[in-house]
N, C-alpha and C. Protein backbone atom coordinates (compact mmCIF):
# COMPACT_ATOMS: atom_id res chain seq x y z
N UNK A 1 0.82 -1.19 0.00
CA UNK A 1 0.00 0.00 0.00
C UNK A 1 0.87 1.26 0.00
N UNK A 2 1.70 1.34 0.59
CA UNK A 2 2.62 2.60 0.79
C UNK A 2 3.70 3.06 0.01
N UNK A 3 4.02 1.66 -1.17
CA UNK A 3 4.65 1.93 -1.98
C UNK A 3 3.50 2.36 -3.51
N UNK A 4 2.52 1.91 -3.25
CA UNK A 4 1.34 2.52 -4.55
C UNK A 4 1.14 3.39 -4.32
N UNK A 5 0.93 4.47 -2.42
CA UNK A 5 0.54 5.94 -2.58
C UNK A 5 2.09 6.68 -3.28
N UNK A 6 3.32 6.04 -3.03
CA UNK A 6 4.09 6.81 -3.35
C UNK A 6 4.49 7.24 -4.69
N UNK A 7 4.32 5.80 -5.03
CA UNK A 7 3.74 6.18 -6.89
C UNK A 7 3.02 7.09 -7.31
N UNK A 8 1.98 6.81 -6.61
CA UNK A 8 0.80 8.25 -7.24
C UNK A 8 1.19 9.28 -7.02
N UNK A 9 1.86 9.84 -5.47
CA UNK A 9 2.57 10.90 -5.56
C UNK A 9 3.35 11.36 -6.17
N UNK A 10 4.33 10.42 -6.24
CA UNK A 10 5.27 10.95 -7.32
C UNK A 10 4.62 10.96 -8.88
N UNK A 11 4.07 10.45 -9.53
CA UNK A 11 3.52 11.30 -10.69
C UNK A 11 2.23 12.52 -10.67
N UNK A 12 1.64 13.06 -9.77
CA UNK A 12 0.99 13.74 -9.16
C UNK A 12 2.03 14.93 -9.40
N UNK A 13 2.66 14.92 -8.44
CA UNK A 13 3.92 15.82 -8.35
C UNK A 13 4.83 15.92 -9.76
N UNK A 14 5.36 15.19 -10.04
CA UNK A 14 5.90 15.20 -11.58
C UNK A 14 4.90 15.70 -12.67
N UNK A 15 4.15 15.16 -12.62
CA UNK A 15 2.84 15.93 -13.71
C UNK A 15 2.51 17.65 -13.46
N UNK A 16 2.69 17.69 -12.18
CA UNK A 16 2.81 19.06 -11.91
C UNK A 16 4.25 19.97 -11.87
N UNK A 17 5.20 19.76 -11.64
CA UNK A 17 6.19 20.18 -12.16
C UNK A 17 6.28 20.74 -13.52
N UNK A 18 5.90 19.01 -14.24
CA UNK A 18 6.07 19.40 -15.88
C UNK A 18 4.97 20.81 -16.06
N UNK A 19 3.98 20.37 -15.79
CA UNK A 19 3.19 21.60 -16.69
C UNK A 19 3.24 22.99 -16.24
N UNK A 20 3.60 23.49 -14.86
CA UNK A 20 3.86 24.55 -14.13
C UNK A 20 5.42 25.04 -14.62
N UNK A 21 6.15 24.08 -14.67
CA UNK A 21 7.74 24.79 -14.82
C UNK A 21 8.70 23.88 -15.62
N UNK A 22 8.64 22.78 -16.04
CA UNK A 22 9.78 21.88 -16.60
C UNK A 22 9.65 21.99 -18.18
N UNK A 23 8.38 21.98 -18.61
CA UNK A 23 7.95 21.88 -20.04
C UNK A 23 7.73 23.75 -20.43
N UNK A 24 8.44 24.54 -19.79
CA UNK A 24 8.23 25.72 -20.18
C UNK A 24 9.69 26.63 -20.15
N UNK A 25 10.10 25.62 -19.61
CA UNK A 25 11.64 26.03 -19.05
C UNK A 25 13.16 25.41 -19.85
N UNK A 26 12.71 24.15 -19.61
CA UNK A 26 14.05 23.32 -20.09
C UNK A 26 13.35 22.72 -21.38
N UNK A 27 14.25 22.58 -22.32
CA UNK A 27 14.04 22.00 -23.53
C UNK A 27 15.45 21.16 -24.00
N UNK A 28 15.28 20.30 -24.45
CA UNK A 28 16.96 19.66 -25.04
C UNK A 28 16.75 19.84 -26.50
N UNK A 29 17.13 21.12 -26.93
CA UNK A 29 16.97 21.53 -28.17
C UNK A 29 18.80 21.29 -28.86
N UNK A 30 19.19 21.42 -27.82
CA UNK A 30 20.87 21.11 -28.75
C UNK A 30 21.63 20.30 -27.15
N UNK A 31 22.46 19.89 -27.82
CA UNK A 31 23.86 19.11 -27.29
C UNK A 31 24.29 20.22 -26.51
N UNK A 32 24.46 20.36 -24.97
CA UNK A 32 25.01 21.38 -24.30
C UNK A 32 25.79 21.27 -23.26
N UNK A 33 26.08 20.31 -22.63
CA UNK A 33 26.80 19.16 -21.96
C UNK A 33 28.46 18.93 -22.14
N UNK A 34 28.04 17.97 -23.79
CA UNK A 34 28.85 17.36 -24.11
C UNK A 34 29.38 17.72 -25.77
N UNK A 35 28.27 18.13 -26.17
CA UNK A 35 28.12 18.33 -27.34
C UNK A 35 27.91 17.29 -28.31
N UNK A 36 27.19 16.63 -27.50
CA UNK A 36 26.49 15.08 -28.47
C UNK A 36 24.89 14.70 -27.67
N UNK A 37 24.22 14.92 -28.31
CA UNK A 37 22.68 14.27 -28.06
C UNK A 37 22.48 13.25 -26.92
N UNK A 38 23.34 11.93 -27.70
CA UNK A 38 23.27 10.85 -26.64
C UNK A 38 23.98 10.75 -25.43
N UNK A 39 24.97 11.45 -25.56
CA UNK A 39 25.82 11.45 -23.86
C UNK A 39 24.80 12.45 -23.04
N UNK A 40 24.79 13.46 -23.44
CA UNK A 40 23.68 14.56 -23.17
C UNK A 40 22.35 13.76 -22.14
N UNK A 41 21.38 13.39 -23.22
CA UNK A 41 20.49 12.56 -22.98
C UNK A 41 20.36 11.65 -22.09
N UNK A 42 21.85 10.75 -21.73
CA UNK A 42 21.68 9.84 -20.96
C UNK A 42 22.24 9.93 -19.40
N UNK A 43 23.12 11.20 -19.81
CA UNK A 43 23.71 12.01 -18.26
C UNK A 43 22.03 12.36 -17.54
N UNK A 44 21.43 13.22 -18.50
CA UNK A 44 20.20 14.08 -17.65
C UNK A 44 19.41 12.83 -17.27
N UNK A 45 19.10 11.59 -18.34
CA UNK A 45 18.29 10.83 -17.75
C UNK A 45 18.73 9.88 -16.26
N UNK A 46 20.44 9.69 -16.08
CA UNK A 46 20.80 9.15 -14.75
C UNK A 46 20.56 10.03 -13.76
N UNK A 47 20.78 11.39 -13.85
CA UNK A 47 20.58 12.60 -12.49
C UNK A 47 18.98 12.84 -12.52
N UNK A 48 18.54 12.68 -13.37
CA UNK A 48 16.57 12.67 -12.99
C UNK A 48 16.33 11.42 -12.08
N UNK A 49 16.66 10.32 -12.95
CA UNK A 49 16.22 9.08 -12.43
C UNK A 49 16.47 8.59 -11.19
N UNK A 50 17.81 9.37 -10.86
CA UNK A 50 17.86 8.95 -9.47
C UNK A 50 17.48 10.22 -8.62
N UNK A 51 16.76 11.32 -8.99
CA UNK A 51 16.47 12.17 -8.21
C UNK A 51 15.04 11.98 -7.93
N UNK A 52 13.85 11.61 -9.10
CA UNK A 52 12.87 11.57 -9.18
C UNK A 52 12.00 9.94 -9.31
N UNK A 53 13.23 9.03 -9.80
CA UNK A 53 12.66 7.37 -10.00
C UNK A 53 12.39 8.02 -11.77
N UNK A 54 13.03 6.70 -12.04
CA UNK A 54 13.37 6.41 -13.45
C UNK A 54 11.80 6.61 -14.34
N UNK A 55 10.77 6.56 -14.04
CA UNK A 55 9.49 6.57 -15.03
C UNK A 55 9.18 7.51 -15.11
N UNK A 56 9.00 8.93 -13.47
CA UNK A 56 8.53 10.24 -13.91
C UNK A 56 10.01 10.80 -14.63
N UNK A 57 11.19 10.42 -14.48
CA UNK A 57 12.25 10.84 -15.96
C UNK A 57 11.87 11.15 -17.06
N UNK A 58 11.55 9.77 -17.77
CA UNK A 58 10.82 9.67 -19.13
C UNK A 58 9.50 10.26 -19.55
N UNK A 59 9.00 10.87 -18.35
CA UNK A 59 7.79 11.75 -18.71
C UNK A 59 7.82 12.87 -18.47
N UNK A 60 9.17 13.52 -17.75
CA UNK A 60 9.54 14.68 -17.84
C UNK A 60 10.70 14.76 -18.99
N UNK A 61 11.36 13.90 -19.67
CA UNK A 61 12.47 14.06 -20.64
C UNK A 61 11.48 13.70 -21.90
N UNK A 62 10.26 12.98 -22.22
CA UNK A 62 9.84 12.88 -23.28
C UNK A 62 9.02 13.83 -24.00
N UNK A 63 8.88 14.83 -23.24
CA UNK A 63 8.06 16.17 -24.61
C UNK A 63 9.00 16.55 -25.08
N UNK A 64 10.48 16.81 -24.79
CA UNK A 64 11.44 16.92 -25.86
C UNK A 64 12.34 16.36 -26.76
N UNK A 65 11.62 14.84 -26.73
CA UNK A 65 12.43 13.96 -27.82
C UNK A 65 11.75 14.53 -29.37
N UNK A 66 10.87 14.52 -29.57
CA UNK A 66 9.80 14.54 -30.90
C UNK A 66 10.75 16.14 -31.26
N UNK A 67 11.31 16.82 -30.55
CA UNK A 67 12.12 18.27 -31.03
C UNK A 67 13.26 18.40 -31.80
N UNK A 68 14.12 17.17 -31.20
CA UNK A 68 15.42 16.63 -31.20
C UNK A 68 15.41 16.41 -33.07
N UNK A 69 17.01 16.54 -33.30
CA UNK A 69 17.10 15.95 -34.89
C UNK A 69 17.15 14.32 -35.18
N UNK A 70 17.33 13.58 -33.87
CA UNK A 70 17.06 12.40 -34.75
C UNK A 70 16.15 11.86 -33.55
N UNK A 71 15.07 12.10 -33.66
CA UNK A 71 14.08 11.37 -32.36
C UNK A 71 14.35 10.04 -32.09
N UNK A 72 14.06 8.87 -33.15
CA UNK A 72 14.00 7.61 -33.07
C UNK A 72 15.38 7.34 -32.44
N UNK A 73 16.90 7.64 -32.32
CA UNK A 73 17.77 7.11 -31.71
C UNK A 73 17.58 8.05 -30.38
N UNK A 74 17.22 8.92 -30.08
CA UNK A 74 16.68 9.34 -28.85
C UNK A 74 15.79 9.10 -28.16
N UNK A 75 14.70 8.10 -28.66
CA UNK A 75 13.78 7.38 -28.12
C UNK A 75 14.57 6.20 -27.69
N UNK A 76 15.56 5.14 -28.57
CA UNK A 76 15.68 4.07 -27.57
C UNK A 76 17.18 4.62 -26.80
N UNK A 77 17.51 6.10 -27.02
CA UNK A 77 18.80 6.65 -25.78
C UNK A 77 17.70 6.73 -24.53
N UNK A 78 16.63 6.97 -24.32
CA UNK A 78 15.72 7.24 -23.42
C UNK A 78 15.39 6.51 -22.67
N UNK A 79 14.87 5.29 -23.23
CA UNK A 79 14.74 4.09 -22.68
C UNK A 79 15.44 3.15 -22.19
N UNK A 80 16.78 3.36 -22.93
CA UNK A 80 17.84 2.38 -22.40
C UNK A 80 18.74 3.16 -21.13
N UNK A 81 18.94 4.54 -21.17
CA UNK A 81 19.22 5.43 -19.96
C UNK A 81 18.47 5.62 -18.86
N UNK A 82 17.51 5.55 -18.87
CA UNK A 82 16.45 5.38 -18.06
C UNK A 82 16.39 3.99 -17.19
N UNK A 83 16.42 3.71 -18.06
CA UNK A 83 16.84 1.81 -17.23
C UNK A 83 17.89 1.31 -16.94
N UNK A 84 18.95 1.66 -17.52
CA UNK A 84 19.69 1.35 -16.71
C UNK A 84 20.47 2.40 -15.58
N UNK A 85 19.70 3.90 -15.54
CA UNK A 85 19.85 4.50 -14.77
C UNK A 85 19.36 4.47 -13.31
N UNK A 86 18.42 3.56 -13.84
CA UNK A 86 17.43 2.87 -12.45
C UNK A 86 17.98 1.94 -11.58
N UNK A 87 19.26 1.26 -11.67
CA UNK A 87 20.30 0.71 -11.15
C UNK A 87 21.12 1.08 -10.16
N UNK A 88 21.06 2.66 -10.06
CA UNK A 88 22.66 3.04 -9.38
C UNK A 88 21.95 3.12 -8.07
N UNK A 89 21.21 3.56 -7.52
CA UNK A 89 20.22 3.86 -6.41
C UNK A 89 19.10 3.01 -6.13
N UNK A 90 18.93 3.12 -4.78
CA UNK A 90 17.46 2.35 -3.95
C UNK A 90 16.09 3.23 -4.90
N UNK A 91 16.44 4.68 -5.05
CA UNK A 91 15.75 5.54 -5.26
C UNK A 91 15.31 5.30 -7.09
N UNK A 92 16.41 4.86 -7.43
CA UNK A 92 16.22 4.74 -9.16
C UNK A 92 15.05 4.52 -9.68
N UNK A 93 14.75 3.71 -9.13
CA UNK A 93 13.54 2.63 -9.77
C UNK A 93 12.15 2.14 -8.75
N UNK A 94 11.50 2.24 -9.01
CA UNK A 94 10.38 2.02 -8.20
C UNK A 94 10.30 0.76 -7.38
N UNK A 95 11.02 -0.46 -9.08
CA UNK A 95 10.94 -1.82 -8.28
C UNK A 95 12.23 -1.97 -7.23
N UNK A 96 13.14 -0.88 -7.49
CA UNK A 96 14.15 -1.15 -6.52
C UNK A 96 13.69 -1.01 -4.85
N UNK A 97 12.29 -0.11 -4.78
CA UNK A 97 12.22 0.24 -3.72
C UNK A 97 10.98 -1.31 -3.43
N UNK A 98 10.42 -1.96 -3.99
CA UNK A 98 9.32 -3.19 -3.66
C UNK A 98 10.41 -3.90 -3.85
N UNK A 99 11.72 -4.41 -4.16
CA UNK A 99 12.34 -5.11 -3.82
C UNK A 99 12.73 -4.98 -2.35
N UNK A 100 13.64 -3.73 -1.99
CA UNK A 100 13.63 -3.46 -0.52
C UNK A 100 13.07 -3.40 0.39
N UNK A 101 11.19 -3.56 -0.01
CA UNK A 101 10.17 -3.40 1.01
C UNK A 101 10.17 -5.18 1.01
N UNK A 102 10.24 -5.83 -0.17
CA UNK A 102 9.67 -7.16 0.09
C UNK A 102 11.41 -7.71 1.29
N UNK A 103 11.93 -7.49 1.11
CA UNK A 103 13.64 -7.88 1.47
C UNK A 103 12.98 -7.50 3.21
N UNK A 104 12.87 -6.35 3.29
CA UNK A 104 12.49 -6.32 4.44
C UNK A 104 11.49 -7.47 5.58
N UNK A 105 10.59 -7.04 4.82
CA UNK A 105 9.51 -8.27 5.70
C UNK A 105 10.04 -9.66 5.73
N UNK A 106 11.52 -10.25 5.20
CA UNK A 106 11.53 -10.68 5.49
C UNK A 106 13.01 -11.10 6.62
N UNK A 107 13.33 -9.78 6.89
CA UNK A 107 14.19 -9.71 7.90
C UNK A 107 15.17 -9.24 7.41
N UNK A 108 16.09 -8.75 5.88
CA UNK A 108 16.69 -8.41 4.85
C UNK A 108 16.75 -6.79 5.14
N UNK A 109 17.84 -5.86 5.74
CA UNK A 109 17.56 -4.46 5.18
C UNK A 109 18.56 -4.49 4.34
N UNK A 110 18.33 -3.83 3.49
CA UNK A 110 18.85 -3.51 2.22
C UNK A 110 19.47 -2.05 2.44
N UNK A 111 20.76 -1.30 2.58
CA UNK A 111 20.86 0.02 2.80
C UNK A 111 21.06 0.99 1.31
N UNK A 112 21.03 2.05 1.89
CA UNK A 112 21.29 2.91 0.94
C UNK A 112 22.71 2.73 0.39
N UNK A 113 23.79 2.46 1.47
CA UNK A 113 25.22 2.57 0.89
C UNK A 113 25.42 1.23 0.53
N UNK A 114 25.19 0.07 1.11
CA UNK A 114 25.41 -1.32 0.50
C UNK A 114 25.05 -1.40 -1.03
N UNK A 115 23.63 -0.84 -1.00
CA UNK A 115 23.38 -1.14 -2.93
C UNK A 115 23.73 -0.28 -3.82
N UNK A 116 24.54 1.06 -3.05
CA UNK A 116 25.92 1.17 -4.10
C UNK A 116 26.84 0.81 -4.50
N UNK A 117 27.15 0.08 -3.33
CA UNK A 117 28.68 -0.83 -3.96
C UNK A 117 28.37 -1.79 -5.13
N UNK A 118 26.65 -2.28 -5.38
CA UNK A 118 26.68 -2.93 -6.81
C UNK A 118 25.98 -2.35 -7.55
N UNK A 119 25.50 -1.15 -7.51
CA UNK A 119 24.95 -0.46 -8.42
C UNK A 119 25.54 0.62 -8.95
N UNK A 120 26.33 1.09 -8.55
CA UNK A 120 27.52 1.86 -8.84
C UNK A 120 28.09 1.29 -10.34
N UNK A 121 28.58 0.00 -10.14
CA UNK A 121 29.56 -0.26 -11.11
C UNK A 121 28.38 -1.09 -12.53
N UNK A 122 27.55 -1.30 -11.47
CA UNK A 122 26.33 -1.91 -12.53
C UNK A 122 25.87 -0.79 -13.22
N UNK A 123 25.45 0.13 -13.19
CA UNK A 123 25.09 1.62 -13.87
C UNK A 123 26.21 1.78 -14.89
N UNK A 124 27.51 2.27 -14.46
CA UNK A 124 28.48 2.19 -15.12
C UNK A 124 28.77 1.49 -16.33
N UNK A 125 28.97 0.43 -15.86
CA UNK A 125 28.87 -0.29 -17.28
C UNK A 125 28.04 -0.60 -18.24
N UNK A 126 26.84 -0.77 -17.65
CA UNK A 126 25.61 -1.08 -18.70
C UNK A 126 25.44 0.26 -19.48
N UNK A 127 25.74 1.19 -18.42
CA UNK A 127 25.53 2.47 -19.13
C UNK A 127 26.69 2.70 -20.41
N UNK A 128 27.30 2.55 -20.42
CA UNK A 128 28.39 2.82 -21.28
C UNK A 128 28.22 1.87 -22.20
N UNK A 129 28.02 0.63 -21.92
CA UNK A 129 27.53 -0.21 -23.04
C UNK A 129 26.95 0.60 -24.13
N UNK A 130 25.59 0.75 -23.14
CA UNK A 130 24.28 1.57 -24.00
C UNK A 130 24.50 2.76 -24.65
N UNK A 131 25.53 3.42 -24.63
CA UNK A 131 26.00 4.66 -25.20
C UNK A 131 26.80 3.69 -26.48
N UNK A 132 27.73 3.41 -26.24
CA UNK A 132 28.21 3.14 -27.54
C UNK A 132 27.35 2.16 -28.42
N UNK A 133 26.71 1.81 -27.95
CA UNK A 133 25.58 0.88 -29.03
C UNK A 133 24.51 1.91 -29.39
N UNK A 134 24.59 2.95 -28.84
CA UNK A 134 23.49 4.02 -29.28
C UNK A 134 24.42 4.83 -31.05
N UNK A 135 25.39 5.03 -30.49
CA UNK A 135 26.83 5.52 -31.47
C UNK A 135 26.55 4.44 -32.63
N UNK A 136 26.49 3.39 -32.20
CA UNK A 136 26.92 2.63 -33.20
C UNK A 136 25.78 2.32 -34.02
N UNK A 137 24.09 2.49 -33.75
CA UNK A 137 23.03 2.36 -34.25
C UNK A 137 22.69 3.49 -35.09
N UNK A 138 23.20 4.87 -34.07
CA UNK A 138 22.81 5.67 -35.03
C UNK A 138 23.80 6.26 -36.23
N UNK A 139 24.96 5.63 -36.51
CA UNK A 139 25.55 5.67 -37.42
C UNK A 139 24.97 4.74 -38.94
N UNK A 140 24.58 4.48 -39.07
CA UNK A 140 23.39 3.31 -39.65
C UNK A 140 21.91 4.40 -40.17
């Protein structure tokens, strides 16, 4: 139960963000970062995702894919940053946190700093994977 009100909150709250200040404010109209789309893209989607949980990300980063010059490789940079941005943190991912609630009940705490030591390097790499296979798709 307490992990479904927090869901709702958090897109409650994210839905309101976007339309009050995020979708009027920030736009990813160019490479500004890095000066490449997909590094760009997949930096903002790890610092959302673990600030906000990886799904209201993609619904605050997706009114500005359809803007972008090549949407379709920014649609699966989105999805694949997003997910595996949901890795580095308890906070990432929603199921990270019903994993830690179920871990719990059964005598299991799961900490904040323990599931960095494997999510840290798990982010890392998958992430980097997913960047250069993004490079390498959208060269094609």
């Amino acid at each position: 139960m307490g992990t479904a009100c927090f869901f709702t909150g958090l897109f409650i709250i994210t839905d309101t963000l976007n339309s009050l200040f995020i979708s009027k404010y920030f736009h990813l109209s160019q490479a500004t970062l890095s000066g490449n789309e997909i590094i760009d893209l997949s930096v903002i989607s790890v610092v959302l995702s673990n600030l906000i949980s990886n799904v209201p990300a993609v619904l605050i980063l997706s009114p500005n894919i359809g803007l972008m010059p090549d949407p379709k490789t920014l649609w699966l940079t989105l999805a694949m940053a997003c997910t595996f941005a949901g890795n580095l943190t308890l906070l990432g991912s929603v199921a990270n946190l019903i994993v830690a609630e179920s871990a719990k009940r059964r005598g299991i705490i799961l900490k904040f700093n323990e599931y960095l030591k494997a999510g840290i390097p798990i982010t890392l790499i998958t992430l980097l994977m997913g960047v250069l296979w993004m490079f390498l798709i959208s060269s094609f």
